[in-house]
C-alpha atoms as a PDB file:
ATOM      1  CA  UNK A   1      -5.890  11.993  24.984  1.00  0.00           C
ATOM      2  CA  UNK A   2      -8.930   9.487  24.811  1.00  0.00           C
ATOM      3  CA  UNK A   3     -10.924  10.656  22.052  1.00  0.00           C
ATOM      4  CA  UNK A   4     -14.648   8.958  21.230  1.00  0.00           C
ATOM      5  CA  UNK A   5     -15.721  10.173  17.942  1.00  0.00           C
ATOM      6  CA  UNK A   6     -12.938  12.920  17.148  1.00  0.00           C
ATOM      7  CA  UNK A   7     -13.195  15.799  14.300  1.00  0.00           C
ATOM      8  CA  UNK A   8     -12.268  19.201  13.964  1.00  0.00           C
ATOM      9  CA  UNK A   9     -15.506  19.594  12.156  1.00  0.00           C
ATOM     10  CA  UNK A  10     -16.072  20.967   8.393  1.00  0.00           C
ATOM     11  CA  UNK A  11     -14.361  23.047   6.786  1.00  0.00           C
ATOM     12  CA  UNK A  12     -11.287  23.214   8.971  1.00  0.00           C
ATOM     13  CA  UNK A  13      -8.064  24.804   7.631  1.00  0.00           C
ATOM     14  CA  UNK A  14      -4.510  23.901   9.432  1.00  0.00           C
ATOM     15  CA  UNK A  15      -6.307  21.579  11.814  1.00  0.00           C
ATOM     16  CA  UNK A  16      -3.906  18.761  13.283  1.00  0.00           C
ATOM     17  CA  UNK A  17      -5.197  15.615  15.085  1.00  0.00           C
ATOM     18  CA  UNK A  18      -2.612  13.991  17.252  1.00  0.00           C
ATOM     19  CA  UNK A  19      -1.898  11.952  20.116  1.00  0.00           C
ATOM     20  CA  UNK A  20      -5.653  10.606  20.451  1.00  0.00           C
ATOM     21  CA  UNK A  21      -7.042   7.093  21.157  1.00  0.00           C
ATOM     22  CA  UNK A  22     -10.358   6.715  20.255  1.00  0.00           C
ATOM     23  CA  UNK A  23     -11.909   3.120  21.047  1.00  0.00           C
ATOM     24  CA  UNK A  24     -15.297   1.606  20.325  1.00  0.00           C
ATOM     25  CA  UNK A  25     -17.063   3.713  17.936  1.00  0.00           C
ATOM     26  CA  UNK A  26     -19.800   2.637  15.377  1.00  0.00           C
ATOM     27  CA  UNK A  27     -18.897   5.193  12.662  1.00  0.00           C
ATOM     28  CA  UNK A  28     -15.317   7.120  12.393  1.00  0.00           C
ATOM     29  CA  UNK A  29     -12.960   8.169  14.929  1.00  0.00           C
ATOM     30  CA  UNK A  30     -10.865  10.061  13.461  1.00  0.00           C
ATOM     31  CA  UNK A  31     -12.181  12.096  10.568  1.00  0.00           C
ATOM     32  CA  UNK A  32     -11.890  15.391   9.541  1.00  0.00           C
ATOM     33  CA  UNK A  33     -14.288  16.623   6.327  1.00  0.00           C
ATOM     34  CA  UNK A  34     -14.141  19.598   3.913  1.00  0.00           C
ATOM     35  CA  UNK A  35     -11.193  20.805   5.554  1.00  0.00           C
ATOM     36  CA  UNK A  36      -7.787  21.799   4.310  1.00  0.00           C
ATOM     37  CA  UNK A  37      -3.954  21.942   5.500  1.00  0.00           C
ATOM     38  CA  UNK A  38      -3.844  19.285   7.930  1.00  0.00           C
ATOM     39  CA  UNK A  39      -2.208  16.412   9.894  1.00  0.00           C
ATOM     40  CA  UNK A  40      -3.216  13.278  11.564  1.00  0.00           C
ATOM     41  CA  UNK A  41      -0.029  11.872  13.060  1.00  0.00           C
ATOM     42  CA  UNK A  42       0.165   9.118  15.932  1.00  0.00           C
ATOM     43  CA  UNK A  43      -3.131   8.604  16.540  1.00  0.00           C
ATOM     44  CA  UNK A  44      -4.923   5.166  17.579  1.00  0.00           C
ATOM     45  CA  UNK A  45      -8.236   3.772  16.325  1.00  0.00           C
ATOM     46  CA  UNK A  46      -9.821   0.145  17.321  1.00  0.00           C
ATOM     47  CA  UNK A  47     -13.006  -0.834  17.296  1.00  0.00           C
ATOM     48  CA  UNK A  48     -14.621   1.356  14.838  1.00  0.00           C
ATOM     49  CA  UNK A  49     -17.326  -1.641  14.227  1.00  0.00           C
ATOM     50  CA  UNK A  50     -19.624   0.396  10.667  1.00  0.00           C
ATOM     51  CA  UNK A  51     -17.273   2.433   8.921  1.00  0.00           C
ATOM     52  CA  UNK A  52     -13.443   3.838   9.103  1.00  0.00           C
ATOM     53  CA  UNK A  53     -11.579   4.534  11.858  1.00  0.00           C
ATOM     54  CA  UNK A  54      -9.520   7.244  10.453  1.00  0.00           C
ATOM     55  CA  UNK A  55     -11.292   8.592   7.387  1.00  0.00           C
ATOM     56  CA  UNK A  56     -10.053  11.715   5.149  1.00  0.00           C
ATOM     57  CA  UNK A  57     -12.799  13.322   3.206  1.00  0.00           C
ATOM     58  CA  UNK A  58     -13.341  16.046   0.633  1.00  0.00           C
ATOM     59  CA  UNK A  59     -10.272  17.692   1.723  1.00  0.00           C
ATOM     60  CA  UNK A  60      -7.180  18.601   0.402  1.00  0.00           C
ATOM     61  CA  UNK A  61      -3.209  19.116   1.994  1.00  0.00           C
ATOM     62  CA  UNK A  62      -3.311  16.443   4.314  1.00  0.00           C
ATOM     63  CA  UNK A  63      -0.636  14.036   6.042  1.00  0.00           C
ATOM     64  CA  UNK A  64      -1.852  11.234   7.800  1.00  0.00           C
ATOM     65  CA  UNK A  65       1.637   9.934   9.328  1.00  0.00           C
ATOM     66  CA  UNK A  66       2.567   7.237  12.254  1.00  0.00           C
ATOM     67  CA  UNK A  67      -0.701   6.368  13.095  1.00  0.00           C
ATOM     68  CA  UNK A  68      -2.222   3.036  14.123  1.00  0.00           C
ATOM     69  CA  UNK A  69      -5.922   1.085  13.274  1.00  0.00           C
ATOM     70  CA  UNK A  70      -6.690  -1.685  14.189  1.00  0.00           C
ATOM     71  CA  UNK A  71     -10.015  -4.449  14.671  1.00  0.00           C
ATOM     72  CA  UNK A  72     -12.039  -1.799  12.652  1.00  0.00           C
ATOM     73  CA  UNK A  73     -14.436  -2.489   9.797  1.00  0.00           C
ATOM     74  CA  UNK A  74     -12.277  -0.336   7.812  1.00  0.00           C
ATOM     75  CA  UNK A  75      -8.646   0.439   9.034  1.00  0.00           C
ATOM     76  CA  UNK A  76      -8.142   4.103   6.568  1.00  0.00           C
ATOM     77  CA  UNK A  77      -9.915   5.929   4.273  1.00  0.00           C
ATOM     78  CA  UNK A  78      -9.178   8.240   1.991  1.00  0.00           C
ATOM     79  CA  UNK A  79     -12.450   9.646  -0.025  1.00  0.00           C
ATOM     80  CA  UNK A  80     -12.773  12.347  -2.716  1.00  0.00           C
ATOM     81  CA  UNK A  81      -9.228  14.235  -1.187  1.00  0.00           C
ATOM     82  CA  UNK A  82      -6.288  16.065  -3.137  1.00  0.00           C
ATOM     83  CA  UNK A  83      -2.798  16.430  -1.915  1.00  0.00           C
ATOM     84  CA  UNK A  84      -3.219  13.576   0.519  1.00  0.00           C
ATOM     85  CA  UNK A  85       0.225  11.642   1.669  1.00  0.00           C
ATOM     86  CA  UNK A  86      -0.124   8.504   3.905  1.00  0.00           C
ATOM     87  CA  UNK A  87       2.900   7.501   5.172  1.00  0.00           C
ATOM     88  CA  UNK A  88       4.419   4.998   7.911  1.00  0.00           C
ATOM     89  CA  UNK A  89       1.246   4.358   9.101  1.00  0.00           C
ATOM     90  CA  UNK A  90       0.465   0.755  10.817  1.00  0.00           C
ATOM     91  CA  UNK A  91      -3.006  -1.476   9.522  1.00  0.00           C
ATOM     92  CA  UNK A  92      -3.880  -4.234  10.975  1.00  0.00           C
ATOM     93  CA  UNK A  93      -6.365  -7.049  12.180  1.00  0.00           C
ATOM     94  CA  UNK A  94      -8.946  -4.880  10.233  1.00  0.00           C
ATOM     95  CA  UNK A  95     -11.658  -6.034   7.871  1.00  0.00           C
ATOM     96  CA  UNK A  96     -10.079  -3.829   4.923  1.00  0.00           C
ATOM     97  CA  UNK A  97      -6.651  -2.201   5.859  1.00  0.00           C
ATOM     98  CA  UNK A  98      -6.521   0.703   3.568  1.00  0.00           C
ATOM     99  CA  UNK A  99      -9.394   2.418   0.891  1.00  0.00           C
ATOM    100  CA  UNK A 100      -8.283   5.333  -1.681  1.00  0.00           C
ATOM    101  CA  UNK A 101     -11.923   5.773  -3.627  1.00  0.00           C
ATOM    102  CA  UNK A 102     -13.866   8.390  -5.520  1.00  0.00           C
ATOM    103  CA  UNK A 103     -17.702   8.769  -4.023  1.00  0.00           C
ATOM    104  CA  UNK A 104     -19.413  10.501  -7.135  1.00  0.00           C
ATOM    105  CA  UNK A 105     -22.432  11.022  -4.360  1.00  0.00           C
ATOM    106  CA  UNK A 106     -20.200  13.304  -2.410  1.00  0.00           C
ATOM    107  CA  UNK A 107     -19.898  17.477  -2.838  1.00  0.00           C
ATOM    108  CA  UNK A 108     -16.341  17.434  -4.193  1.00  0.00           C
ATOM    109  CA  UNK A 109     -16.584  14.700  -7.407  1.00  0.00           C
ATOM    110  CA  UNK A 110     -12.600  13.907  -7.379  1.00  0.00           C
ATOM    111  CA  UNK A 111      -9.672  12.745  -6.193  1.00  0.00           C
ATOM    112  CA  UNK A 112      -6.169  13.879  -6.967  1.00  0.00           C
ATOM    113  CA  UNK A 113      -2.640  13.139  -6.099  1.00  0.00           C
ATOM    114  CA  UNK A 114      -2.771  10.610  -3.363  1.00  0.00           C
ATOM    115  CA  UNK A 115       0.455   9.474  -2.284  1.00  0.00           C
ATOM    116  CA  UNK A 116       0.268   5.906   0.274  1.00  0.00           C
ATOM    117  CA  UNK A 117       3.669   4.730   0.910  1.00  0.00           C
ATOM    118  CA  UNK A 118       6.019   2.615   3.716  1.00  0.00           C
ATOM    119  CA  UNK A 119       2.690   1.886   5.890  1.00  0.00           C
ATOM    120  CA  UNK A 120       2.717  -1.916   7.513  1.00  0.00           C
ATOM    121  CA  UNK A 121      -0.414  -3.263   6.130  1.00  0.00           C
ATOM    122  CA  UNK A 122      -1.113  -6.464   7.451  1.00  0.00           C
ATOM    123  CA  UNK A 123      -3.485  -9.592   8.497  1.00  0.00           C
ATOM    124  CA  UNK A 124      -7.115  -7.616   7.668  1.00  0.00           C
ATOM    125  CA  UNK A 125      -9.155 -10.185   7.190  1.00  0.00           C
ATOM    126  CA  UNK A 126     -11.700 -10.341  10.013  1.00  0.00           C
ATOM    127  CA  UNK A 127     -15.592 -10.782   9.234  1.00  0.00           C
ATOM    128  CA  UNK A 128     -17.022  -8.068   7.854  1.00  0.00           C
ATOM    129  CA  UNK A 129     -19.375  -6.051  10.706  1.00  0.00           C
ATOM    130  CA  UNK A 130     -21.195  -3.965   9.004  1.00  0.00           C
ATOM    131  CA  UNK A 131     -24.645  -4.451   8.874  1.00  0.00           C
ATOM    132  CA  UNK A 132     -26.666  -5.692   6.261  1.00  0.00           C
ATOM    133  CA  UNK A 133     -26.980  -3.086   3.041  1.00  0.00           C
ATOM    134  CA  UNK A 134     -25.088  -0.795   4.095  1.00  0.00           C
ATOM    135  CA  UNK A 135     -22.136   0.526   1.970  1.00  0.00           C
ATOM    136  CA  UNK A 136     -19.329  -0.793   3.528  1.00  0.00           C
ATOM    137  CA  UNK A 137     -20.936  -4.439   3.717  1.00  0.00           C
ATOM    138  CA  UNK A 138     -19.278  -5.467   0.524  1.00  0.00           C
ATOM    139  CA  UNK A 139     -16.145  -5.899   1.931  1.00  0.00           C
ATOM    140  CA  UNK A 140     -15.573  -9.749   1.931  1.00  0.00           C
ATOM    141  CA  UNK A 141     -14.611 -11.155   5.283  1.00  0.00           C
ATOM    142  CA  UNK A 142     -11.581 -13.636   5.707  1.00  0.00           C
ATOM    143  CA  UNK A 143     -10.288 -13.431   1.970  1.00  0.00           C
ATOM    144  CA  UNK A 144      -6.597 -12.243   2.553  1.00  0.00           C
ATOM    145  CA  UNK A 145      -7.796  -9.635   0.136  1.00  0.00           C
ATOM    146  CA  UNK A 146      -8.172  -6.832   2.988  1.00  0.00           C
ATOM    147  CA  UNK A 147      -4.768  -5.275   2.862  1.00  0.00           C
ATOM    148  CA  UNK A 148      -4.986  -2.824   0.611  1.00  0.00           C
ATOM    149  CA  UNK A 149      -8.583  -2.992  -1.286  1.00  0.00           C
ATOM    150  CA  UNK A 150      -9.058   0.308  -3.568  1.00  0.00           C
ATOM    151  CA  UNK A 151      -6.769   2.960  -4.729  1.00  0.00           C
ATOM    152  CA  UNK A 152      -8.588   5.464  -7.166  1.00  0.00           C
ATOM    153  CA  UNK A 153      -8.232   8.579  -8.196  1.00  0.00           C
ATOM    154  CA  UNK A 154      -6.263  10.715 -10.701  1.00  0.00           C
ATOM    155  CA  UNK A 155      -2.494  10.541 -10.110  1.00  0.00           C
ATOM    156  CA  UNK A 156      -2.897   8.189  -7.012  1.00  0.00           C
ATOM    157  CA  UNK A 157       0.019   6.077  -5.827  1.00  0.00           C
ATOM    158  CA  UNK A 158       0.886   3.669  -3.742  1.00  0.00           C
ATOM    159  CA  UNK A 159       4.584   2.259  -3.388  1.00  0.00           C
ATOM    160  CA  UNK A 160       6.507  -0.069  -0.326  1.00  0.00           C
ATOM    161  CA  UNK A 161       3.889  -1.200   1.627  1.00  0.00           C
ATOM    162  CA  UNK A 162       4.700  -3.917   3.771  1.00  0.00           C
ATOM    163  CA  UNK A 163       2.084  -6.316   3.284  1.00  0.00           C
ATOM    164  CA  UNK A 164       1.154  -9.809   4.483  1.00  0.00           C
ATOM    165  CA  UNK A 165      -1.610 -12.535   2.997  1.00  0.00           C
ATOM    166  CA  UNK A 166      -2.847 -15.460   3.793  1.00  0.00           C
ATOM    167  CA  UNK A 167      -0.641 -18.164   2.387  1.00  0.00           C
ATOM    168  CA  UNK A 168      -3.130 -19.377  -0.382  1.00  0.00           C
ATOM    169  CA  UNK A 169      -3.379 -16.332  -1.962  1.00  0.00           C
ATOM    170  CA  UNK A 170      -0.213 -14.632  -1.348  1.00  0.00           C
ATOM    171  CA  UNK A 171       0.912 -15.415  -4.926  1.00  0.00           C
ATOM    172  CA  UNK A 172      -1.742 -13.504  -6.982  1.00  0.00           C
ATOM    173  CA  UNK A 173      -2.093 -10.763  -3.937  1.00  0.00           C
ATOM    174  CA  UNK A 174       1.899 -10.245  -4.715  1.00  0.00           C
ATOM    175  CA  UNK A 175       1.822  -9.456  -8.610  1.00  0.00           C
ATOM    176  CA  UNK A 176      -0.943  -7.142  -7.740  1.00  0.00           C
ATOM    177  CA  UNK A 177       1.059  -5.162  -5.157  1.00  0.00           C
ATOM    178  CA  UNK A 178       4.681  -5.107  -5.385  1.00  0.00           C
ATOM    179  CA  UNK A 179       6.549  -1.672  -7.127  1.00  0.00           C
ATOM    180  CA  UNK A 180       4.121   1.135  -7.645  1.00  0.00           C
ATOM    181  CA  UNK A 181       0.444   0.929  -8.366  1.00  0.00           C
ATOM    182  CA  UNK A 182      -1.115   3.659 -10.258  1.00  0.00           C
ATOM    183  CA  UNK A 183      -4.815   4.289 -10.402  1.00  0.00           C
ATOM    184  CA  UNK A 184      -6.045   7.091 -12.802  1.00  0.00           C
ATOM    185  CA  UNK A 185      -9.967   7.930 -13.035  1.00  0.00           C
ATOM    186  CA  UNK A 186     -12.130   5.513 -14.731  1.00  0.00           C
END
């Protein structure tokens, strides 16, 4: 299925987004909001050129499983969720790979038990397209620090990513993300 755009709107419960490719969007592709009991699995996003391309927020009981991003501003998000599990998911040639944060502008104020494991996160370092003051246009372009950028929350993890860097920082990127990574609320 070509998608352009694709949600199941807000407040969804047992929604399931599969099998799409959405290409060329400004804002998300893939993004379901406020909604509950769900699953994103083998979907593909490019070109998602101001925000994510697959994007989880305010919701809660959600796989996101076998899908692909790629040449995106932001390759996943994951934003004020509970009971979110990423899993085998492929990032790559995006500007950031992967975001677990807490909005405190958003309805729901948290973010609990986020599991992000065995995804290939890879090579995101591409400029940064996001235009001037916006939100997202913090992200530093060309670092080798795009892989795997935020994880917060209480009881988030993240554990065997596959992850490459850019040779001159692959040290320090390495202490920070081999074994488990734990981010409680701050």
């Amino acid at each position: 299925m070509r998608a352009a755009g694709v949600d199941r709107g807000v407040g969804e419960d047992g929604f399931t987004l599969s099998q799409n490719f959405a290409d060329a969007n400004q804002l998300y592709s893939l993004f379901p909001v406020r909604s509950h009991n769900g699953t994103m699995t083998n979907n593909e996003a490019q070109n998602t050129t101001k925000d994510s391309s697959l994007y989880v927020g305010q919701s809660d009981h959600v796989t996101i499983m076998g899908n692909m991003a790629h040449d995106n501003l932001l390759g996943l998000e994951i934003e004020n969720s509970s009971d979110v599990t990423a899993k085998n998911n492929q990032l790559f040639n995006n500007t950031a790979g992967l975001i677990a944060d807490v909005n405190a502008g958003l309805q729901k104020k948290d973010q609990v038990n986020v599991l992000i494991a065995d995804n290939s996160i890879h090579d995101n370092n591409r400029p940064n397209s996001a235009s001037e003051g916006d939100s997202e246009g913090g992200y530093p372009a060309r670092d080798g620090h795009g892989n795997s950028r935020r994880l917060h929350g209480d009881r988030a993890e993240q554990h065997d990513q596959q992850q490459r860097f850019c040779r001159h920082h692959r040290r320090e990127l390495l202490h920070r993300h081999l074994g488990v990574q734990r981010a409680y609320r701050h």
